[in-house]
PDB file of N, CA and C in Angstrom:
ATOM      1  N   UNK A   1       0.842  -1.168   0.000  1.00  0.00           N
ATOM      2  CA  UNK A   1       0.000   0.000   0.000  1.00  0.00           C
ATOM      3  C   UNK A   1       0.892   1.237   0.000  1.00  0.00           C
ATOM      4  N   UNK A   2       0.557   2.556  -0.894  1.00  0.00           N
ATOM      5  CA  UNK A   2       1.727   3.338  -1.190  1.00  0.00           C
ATOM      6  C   UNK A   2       0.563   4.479  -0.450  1.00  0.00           C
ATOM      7  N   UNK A   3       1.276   5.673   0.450  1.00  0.00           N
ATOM      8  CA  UNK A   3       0.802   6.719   0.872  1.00  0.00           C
ATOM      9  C   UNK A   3       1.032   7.939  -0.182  1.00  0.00           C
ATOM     10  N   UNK A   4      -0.035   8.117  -0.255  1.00  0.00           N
ATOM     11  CA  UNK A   4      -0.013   9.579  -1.499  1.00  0.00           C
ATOM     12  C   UNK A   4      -0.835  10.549  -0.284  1.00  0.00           C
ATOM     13  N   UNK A   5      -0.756  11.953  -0.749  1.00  0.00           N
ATOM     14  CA  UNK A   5      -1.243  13.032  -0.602  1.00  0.00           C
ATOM     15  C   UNK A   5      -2.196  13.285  -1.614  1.00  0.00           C
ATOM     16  N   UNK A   6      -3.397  14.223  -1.006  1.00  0.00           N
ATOM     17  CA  UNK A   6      -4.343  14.275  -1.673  1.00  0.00           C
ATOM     18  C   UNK A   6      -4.357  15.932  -1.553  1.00  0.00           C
ATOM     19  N   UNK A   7      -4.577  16.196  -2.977  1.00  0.00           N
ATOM     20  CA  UNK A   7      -4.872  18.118  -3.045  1.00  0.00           C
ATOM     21  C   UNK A   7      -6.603  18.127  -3.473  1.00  0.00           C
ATOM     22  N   UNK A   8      -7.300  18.311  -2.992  1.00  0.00           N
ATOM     23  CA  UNK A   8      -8.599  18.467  -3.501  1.00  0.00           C
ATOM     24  C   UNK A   8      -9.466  19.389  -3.333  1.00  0.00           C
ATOM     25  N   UNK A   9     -10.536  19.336  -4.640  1.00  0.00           N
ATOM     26  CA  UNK A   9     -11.378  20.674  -3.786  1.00  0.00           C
ATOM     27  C   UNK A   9     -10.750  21.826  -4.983  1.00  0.00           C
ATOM     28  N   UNK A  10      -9.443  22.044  -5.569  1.00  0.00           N
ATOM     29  CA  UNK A  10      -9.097  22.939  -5.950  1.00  0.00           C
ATOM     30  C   UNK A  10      -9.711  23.525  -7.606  1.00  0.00           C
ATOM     31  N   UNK A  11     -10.839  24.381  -6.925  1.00  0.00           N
ATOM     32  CA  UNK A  11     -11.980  24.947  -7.480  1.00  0.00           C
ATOM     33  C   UNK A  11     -12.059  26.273  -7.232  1.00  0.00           C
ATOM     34  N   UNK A  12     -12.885  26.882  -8.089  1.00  0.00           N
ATOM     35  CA  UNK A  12     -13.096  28.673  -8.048  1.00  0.00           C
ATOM     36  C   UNK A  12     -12.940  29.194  -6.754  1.00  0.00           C
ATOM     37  N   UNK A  13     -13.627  28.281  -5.804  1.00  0.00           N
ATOM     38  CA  UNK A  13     -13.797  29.129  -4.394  1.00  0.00           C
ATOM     39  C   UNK A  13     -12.386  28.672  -3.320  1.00  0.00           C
ATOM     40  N   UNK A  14     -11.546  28.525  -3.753  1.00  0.00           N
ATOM     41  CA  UNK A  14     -10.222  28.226  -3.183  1.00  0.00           C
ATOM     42  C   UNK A  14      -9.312  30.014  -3.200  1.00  0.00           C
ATOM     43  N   UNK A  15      -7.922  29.581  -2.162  1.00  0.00           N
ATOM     44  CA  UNK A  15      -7.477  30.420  -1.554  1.00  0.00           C
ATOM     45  C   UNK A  15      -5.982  30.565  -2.154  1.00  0.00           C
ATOM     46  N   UNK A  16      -5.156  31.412  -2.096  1.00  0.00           N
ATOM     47  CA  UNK A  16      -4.062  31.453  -2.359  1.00  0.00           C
ATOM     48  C   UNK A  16      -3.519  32.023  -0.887  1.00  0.00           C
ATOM     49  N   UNK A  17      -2.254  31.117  -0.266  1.00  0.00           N
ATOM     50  CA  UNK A  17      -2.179  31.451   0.921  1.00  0.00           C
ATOM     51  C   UNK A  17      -0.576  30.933   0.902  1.00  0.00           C
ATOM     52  N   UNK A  18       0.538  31.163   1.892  1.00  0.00           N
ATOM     53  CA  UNK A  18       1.252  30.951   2.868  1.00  0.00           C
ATOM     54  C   UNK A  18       1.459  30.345   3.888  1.00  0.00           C
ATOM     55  N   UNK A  19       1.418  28.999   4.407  1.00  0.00           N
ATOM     56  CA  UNK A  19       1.396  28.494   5.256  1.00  0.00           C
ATOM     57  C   UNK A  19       2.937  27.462   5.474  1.00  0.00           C
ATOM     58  N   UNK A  20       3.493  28.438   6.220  1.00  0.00           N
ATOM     59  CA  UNK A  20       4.899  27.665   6.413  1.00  0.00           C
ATOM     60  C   UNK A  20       5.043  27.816   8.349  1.00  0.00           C
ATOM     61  N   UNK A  21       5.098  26.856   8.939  1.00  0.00           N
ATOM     62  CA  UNK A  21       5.108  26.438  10.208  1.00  0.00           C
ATOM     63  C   UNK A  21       6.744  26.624  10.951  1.00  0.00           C
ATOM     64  N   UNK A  22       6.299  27.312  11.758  1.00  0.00           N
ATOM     65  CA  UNK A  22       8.058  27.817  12.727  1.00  0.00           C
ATOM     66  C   UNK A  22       8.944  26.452  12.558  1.00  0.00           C
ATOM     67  N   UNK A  23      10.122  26.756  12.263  1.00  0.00           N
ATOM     68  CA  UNK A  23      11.074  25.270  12.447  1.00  0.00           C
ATOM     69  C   UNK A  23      11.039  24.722  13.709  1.00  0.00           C
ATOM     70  N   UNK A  24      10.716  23.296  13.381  1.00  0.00           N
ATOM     71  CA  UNK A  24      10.333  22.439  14.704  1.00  0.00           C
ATOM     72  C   UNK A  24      12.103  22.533  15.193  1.00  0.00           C
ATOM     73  N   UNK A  25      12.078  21.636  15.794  1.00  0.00           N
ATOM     74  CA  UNK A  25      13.421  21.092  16.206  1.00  0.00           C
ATOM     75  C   UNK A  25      13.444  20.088  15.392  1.00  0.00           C
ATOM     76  N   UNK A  26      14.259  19.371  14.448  1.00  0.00           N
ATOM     77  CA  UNK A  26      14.490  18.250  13.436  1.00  0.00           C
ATOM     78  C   UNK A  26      14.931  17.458  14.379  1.00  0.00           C
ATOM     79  N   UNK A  27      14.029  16.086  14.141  1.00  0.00           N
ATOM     80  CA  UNK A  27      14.453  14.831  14.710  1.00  0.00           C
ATOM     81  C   UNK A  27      14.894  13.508  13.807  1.00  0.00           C
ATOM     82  N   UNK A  28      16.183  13.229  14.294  1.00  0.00           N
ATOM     83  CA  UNK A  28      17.142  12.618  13.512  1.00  0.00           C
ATOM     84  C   UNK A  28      16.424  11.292  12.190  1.00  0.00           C
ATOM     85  N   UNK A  29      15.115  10.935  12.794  1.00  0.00           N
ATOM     86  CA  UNK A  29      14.582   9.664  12.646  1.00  0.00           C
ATOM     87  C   UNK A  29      13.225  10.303  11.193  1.00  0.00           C
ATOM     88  N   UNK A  30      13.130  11.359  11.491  1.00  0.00           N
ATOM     89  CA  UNK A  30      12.107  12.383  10.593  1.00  0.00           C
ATOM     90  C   UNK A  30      12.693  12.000   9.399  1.00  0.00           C
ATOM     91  N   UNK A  31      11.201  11.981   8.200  1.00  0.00           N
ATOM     92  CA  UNK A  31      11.728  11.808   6.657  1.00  0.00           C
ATOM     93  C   UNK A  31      10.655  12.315   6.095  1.00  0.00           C
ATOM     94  N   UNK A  32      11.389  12.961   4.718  1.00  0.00           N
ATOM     95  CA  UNK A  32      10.171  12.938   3.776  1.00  0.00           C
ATOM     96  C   UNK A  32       8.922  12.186   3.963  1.00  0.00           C
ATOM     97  N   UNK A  33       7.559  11.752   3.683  1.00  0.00           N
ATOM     98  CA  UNK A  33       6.872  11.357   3.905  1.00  0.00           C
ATOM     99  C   UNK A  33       6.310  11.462   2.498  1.00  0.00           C
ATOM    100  N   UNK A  34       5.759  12.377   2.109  1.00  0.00           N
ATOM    101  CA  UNK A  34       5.123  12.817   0.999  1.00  0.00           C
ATOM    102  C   UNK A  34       5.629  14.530   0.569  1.00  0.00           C
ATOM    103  N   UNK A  35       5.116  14.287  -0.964  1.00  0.00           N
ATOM    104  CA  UNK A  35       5.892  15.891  -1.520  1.00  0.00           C
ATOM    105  C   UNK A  35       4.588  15.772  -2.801  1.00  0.00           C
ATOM    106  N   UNK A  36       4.104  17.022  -3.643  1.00  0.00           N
ATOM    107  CA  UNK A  36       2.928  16.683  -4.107  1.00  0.00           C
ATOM    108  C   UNK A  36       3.003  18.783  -4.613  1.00  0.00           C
ATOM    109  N   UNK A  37       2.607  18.737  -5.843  1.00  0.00           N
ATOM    110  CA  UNK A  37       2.307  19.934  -6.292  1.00  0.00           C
ATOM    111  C   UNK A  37       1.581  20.134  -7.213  1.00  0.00           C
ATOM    112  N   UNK A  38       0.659  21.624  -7.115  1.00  0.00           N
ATOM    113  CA  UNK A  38      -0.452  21.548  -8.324  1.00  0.00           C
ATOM    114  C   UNK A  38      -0.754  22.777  -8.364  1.00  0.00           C
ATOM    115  N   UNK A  39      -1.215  23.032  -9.340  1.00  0.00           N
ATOM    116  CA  UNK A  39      -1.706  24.417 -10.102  1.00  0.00           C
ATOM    117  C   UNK A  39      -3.439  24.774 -10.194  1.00  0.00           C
ATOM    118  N   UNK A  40      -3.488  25.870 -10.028  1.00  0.00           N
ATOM    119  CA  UNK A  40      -5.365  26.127 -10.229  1.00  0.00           C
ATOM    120  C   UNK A  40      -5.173  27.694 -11.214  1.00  0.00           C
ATOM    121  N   UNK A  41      -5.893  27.352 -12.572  1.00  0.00           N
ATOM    122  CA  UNK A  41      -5.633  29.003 -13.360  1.00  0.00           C
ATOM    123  C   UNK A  41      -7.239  29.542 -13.489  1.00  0.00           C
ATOM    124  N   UNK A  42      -7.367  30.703 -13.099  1.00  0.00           N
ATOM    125  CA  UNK A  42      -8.712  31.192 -13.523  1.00  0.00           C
ATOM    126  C   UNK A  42      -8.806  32.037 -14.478  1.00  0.00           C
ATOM    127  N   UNK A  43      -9.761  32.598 -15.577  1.00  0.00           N
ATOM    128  CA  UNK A  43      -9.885  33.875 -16.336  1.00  0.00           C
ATOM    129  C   UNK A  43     -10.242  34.680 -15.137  1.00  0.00           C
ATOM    130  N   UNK A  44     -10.702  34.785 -14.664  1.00  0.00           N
ATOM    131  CA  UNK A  44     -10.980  36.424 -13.822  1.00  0.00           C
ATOM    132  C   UNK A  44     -11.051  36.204 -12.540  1.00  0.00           C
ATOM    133  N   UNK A  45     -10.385  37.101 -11.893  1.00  0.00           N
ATOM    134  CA  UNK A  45      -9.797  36.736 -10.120  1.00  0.00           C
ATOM    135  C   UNK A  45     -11.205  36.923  -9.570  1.00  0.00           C
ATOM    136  N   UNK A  46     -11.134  35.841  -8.745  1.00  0.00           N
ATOM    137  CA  UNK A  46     -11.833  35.210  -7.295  1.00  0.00           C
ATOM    138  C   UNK A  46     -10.859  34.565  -6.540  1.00  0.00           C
ATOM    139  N   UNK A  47     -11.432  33.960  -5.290  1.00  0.00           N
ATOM    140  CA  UNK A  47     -11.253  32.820  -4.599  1.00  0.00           C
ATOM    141  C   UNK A  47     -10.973  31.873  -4.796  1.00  0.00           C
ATOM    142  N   UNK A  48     -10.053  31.944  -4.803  1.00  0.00           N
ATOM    143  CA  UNK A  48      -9.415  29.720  -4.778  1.00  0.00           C
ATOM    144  C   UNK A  48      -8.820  28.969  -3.615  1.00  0.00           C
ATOM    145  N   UNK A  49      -9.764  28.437  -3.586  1.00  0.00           N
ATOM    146  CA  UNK A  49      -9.712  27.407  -2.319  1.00  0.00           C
ATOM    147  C   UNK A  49      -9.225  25.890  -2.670  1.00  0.00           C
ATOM    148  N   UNK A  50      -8.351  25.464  -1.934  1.00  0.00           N
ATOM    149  CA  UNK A  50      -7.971  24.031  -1.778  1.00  0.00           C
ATOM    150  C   UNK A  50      -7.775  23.486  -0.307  1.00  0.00           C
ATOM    151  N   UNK A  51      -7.868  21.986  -0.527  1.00  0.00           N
ATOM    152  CA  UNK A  51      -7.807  21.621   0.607  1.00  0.00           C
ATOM    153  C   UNK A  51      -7.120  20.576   0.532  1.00  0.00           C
ATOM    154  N   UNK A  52      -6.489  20.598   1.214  1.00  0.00           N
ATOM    155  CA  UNK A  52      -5.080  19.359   1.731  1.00  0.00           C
ATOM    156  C   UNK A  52      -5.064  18.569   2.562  1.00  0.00           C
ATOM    157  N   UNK A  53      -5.186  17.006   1.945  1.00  0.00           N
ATOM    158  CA  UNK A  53      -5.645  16.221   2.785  1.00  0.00           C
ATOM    159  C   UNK A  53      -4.594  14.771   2.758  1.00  0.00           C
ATOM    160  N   UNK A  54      -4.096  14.446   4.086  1.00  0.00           N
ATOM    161  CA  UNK A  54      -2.925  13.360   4.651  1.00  0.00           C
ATOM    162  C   UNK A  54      -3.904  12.499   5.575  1.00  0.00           C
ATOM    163  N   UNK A  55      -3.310  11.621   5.259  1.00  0.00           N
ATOM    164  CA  UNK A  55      -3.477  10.375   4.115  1.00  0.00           C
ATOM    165  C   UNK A  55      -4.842  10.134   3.451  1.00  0.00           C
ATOM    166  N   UNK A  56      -4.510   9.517   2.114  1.00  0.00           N
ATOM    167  CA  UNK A  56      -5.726   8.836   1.256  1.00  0.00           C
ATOM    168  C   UNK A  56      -6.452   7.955   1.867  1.00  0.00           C
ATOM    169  N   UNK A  57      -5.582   7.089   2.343  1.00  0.00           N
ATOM    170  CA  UNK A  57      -5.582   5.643   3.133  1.00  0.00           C
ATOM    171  C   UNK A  57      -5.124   5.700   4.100  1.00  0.00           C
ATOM    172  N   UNK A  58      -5.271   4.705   5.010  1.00  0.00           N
ATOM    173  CA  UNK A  58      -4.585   4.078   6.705  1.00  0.00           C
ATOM    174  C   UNK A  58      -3.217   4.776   6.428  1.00  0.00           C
ATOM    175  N   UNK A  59      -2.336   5.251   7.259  1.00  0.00           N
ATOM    176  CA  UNK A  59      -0.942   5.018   7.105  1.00  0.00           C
ATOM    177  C   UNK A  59      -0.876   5.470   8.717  1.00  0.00           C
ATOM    178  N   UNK A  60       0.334   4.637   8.956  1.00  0.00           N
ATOM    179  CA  UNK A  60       0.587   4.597  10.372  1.00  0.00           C
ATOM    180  C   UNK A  60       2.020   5.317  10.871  1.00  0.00           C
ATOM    181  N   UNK A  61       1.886   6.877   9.915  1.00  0.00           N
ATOM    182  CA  UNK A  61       3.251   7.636  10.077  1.00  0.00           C
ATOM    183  C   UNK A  61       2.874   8.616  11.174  1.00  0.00           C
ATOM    184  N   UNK A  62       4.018   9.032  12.321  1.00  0.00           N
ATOM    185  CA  UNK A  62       3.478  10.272  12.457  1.00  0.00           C
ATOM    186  C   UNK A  62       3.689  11.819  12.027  1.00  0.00           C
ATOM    187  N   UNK A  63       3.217  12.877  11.840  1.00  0.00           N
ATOM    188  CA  UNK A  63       3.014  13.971  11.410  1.00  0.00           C
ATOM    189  C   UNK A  63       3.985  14.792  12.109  1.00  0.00           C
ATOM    190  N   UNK A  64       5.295  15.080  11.729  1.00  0.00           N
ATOM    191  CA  UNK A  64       6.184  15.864  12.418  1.00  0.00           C
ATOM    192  C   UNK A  64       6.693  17.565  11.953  1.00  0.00           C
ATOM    193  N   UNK A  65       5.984  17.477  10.509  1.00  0.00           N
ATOM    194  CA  UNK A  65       6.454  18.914  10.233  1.00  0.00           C
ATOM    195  C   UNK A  65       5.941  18.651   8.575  1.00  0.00           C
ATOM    196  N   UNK A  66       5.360  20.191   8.539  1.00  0.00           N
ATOM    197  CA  UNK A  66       4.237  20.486   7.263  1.00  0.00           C
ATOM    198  C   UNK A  66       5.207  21.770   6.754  1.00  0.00           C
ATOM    199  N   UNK A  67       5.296  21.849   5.522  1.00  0.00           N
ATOM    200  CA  UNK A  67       5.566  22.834   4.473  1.00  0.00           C
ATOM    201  C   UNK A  67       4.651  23.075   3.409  1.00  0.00           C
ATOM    202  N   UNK A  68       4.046  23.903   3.746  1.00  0.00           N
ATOM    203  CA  UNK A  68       3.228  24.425   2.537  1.00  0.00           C
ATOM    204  C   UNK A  68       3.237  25.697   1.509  1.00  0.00           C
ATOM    205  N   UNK A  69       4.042  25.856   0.704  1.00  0.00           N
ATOM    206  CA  UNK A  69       4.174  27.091   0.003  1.00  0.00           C
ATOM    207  C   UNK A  69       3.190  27.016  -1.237  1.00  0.00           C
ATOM    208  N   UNK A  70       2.713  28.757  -0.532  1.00  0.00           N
ATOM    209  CA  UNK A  70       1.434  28.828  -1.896  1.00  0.00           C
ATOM    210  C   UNK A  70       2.119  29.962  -2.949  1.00  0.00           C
ATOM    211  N   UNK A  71       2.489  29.931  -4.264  1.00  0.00           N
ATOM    212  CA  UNK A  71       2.543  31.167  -5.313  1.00  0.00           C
ATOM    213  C   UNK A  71       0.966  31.053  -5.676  1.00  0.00           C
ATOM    214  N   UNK A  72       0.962  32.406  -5.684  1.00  0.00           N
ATOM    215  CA  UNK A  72      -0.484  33.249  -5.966  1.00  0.00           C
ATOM    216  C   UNK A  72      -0.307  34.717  -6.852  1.00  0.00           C
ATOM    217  N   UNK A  73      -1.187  35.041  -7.314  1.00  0.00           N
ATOM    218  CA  UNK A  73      -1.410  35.911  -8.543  1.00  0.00           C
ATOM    219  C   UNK A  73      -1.865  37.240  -7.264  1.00  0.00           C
ATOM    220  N   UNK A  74      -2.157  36.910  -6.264  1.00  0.00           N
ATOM    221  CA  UNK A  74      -2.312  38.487  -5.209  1.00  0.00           C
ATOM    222  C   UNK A  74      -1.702  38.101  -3.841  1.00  0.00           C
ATOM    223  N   UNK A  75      -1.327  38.652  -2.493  1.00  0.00           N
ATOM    224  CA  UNK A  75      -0.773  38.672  -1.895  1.00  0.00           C
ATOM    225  C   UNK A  75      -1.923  38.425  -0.976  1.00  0.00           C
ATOM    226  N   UNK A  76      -3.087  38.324  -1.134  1.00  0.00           N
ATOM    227  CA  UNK A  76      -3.920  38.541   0.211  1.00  0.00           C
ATOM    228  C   UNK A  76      -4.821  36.610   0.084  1.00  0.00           C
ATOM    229  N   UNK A  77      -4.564  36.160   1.496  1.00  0.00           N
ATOM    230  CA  UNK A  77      -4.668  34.411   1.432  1.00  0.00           C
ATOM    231  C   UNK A  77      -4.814  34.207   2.839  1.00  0.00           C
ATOM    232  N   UNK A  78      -5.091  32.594   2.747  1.00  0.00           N
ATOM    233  CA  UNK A  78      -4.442  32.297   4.597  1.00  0.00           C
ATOM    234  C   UNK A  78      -4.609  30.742   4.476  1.00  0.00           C
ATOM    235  N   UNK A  79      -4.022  30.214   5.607  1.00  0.00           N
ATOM    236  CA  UNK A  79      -4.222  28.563   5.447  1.00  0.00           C
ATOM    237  C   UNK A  79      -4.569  28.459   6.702  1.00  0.00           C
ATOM    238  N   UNK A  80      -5.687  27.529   7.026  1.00  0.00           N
ATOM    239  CA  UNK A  80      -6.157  26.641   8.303  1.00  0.00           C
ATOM    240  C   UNK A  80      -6.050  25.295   8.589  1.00  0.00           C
ATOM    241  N   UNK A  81      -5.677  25.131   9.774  1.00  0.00           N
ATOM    242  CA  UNK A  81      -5.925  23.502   9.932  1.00  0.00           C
ATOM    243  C   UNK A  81      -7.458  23.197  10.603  1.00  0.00           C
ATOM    244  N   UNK A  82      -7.610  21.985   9.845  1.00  0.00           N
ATOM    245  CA  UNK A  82      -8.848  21.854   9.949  1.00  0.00           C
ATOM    246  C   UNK A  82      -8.995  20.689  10.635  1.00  0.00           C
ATOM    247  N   UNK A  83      -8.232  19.539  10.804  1.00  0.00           N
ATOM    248  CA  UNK A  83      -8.045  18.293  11.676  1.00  0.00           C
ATOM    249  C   UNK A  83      -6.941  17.972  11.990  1.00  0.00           C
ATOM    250  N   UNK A  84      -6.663  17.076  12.630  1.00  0.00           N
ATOM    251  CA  UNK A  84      -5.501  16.508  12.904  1.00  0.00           C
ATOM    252  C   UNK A  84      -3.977  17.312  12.863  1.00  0.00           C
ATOM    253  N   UNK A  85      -2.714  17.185  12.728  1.00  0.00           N
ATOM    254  CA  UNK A  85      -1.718  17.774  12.781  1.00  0.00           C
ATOM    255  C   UNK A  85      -0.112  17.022  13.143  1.00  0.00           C
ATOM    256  N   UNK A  86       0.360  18.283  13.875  1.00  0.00           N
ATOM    257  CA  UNK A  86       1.589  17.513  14.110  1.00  0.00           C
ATOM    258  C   UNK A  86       1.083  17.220  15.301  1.00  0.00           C
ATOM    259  N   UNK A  87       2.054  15.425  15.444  1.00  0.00           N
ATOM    260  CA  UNK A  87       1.689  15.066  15.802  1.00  0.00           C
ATOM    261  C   UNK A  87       0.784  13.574  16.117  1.00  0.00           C
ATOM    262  N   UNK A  88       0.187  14.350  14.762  1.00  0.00           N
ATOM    263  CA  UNK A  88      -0.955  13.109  14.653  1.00  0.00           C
ATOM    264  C   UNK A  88      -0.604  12.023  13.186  1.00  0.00           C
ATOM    265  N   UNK A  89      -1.268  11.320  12.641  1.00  0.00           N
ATOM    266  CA  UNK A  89      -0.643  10.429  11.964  1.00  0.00           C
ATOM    267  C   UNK A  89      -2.216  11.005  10.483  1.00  0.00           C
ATOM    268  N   UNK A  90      -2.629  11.811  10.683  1.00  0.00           N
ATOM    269  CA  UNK A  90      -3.538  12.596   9.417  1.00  0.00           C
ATOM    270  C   UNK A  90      -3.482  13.950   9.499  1.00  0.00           C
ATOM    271  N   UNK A  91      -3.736  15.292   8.738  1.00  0.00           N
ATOM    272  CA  UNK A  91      -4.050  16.260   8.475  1.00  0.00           C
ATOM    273  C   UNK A  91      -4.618  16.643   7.447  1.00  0.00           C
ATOM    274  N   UNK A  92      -5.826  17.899   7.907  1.00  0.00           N
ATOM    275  CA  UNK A  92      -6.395  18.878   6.959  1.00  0.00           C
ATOM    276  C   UNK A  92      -5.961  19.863   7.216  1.00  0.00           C
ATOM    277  N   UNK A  93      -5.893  20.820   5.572  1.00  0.00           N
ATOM    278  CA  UNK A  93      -5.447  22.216   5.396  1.00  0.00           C
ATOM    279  C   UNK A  93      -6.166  22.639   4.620  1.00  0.00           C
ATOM    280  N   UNK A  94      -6.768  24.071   4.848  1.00  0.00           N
ATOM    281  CA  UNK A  94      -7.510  24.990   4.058  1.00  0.00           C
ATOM    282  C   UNK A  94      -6.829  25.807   3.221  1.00  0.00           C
ATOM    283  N   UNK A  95      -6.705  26.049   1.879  1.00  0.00           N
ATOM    284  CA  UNK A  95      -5.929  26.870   1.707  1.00  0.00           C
ATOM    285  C   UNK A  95      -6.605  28.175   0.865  1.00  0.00           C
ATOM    286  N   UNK A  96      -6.702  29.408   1.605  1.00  0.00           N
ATOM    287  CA  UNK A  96      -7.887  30.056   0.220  1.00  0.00           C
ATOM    288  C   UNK A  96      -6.878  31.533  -0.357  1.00  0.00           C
ATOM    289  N   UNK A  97      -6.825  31.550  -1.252  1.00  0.00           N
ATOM    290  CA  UNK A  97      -6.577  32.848  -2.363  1.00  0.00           C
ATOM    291  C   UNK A  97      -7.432  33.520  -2.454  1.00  0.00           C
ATOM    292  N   UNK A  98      -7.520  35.012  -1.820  1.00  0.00           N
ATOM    293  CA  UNK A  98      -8.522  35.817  -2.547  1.00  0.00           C
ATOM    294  C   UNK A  98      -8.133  36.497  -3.572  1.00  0.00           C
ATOM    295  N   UNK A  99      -9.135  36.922  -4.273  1.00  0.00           N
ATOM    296  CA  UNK A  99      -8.954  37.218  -5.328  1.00  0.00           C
ATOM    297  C   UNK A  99      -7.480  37.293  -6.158  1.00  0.00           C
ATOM    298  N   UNK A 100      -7.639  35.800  -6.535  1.00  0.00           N
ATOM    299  CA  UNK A 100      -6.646  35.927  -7.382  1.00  0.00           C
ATOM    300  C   UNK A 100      -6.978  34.883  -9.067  1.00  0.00           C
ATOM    301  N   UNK A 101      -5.983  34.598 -10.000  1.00  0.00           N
ATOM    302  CA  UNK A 101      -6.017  34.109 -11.032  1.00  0.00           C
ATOM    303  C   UNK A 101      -5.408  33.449 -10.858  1.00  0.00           C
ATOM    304  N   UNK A 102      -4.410  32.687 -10.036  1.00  0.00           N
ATOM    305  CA  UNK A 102      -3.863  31.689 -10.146  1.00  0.00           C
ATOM    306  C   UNK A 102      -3.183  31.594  -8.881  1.00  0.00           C
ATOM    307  N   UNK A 103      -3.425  29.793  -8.735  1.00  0.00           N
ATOM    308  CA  UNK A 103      -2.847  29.542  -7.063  1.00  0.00           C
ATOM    309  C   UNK A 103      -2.214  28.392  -7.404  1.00  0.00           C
ATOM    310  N   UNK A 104      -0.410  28.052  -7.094  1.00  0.00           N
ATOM    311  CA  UNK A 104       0.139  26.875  -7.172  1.00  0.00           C
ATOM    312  C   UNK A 104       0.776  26.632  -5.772  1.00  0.00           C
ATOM    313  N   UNK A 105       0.663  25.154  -5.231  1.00  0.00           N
ATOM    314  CA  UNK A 105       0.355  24.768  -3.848  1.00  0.00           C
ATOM    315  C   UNK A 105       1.962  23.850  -4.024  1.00  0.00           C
ATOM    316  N   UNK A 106       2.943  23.832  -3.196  1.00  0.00           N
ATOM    317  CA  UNK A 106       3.882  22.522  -3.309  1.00  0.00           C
ATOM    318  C   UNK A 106       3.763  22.258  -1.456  1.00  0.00           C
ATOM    319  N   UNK A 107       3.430  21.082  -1.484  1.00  0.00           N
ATOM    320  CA  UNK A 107       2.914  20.272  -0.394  1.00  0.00           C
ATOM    321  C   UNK A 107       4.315  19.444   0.479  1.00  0.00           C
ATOM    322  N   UNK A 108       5.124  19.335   1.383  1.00  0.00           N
ATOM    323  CA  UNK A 108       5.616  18.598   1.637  1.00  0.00           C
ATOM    324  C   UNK A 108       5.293  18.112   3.195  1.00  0.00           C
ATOM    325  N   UNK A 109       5.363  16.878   3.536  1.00  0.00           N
ATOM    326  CA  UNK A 109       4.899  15.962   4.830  1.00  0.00           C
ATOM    327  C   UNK A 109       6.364  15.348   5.183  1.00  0.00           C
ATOM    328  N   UNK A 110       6.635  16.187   6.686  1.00  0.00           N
ATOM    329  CA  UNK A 110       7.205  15.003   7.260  1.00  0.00           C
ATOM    330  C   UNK A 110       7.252  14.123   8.394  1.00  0.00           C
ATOM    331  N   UNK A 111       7.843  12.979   8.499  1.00  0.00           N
ATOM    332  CA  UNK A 111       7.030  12.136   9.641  1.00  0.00           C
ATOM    333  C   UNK A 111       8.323  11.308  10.309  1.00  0.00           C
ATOM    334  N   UNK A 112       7.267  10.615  11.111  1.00  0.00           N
ATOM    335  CA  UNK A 112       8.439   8.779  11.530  1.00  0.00           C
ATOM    336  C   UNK A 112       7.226   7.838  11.757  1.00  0.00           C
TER     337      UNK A 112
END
């Protein structure tokens, strides 16, 4: 069974946002986990919202440190967690762009 990351949701009413988390303390045993990137283009600025979702399936990693960098077409965004975290062995992330034309998300998970 292979653990993928899931970007979904990434539709008109999505966000263009920033969400990069204070440096934990790195623990020696921590790894990549998952890495995952995607693009949303609109003709005329709104809202773009996505949502970021760890794991597809069961996986029995835990959640030690999230990188989320959003490029966006405007400066004004935000990201939420919506479940789980560090910590935990799943997470949700909100990610919304206002008004913008284009939101690209690069996702990275790391765990033990």
């Amino acid at each position: 069974m292979s653990t993928r990351l899931i970007i979904i949701e990434l539709t008109t009413l999505l966000v263009v946002s920033t969400f990069l988390p204070e440096d934990p303390p790195m623990v020696i045993d921590d790894y990549l986990i998952v890495r995952n990137e995607t693009c949303k283009k609109v003709d005329q600025r709104q809202d773009i919202h996505a949502n970021v979702i760890f794991p597809e399936t069961e996986c029995r990693k835990t959640i030690s440190y999230v990188e989320i960098i959003a490029a966006q077409s405007r400066e004004y965004g935000h990201a939420e967690l919506v479940h789980g975290g560090i910590g935990k062995c799943y997470i949700s992330i909100e990610v919304v762009a206002r008004d913008a034309k284009y939101l690209t998300l690069t996702v990275a998970i790391y765990g033990r």
